[in-house]
Protein backbone atom coordinates (compact mmCIF):
# COMPACT_ATOMS: atom_id res chain seq x y z
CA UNK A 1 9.75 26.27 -3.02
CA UNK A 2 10.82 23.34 -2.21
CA UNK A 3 8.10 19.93 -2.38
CA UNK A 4 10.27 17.45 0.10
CA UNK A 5 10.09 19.92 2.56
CA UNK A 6 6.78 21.47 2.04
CA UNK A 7 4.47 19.34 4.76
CA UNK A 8 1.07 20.72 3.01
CA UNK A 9 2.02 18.78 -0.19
CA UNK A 10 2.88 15.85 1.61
CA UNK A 11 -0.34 15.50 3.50
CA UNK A 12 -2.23 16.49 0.09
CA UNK A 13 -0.28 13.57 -1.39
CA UNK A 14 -1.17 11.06 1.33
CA UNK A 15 -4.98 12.02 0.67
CA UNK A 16 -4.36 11.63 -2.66
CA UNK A 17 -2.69 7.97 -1.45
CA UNK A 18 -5.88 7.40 0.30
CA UNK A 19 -8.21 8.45 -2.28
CA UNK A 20 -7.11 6.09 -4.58
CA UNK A 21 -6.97 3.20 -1.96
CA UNK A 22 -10.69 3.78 -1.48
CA UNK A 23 -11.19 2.72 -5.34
CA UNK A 24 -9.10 -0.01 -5.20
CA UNK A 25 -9.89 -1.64 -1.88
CA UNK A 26 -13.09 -2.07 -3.88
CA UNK A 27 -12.42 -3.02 -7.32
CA UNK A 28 -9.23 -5.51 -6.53
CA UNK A 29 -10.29 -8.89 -7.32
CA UNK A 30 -9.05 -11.30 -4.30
CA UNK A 31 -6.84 -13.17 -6.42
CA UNK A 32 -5.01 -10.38 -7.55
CA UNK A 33 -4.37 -9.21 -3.80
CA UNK A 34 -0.89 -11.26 -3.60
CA UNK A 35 0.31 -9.63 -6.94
CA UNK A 36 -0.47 -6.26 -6.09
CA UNK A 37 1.17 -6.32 -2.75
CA UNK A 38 4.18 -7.70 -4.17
CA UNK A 39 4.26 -5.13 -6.85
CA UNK A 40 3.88 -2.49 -3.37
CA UNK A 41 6.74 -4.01 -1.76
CA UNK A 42 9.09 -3.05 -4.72
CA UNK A 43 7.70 0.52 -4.04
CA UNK A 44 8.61 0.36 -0.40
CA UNK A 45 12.07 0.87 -2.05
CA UNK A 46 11.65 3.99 -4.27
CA UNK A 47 14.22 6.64 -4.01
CA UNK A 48 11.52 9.37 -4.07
CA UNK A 49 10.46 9.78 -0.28
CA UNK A 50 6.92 10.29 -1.45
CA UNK A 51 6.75 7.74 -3.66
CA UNK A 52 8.10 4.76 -0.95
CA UNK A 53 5.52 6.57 1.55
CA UNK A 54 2.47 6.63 -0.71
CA UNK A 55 3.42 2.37 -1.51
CA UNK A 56 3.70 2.58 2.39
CA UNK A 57 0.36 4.18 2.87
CA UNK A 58 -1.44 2.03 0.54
CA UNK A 59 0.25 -1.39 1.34
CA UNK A 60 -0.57 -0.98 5.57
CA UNK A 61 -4.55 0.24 4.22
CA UNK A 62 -4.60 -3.14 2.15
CA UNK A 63 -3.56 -5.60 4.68
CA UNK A 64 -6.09 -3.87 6.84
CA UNK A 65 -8.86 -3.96 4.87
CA UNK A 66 -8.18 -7.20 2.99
CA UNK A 67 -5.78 -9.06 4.73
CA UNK A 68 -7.82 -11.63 5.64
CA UNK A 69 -8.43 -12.73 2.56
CA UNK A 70 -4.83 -13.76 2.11
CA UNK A 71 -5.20 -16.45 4.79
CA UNK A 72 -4.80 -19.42 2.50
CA UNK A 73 -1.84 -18.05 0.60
CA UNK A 74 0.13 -18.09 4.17
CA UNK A 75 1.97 -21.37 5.27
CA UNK A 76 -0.15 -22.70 8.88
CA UNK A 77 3.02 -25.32 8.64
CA UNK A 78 5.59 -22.88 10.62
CA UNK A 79 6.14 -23.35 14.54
CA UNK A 80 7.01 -19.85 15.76
């Protein structure tokens, strides 16, 4: 059988994904929220399809949950 195409897998992965968020969404100290995201963008470009979607997964629940603690690190100094 093959895993790409297996959907069952895919969600067990992504609740696997999510698991793990729970745990870190926790434990991640706020200075190490920057670093960590940067680290999930590099994922965003993994060959593996589950591997890019599980950096998706956990990179969308971060900015969620603790995105506003990155409000100093962004620039106020842009005019949009």
């Amino acid at each position: 059988m093959d895993i790409e195409h297996d959907f069952s897998d895919e969600q067990q992965c992504m609740l696997h994904v999510d698991n793990i968020f729970q745990v870190l969404s926790k434990s991640l100290p706020s200075d190490q929220i920057q670093p960590f995201l940067e680290q999930l963008y590099e994922g965003l470009q993994d060959p593996q399809d589950n591997s890019s979607s599980g950096a998706c997964v956990v990179l969308n629940s971060v900015v969620k949950a603790r995105g506003g603690e990155l409000t100093p690190e962004v620039s106020t100094d842009r005019a949009w």
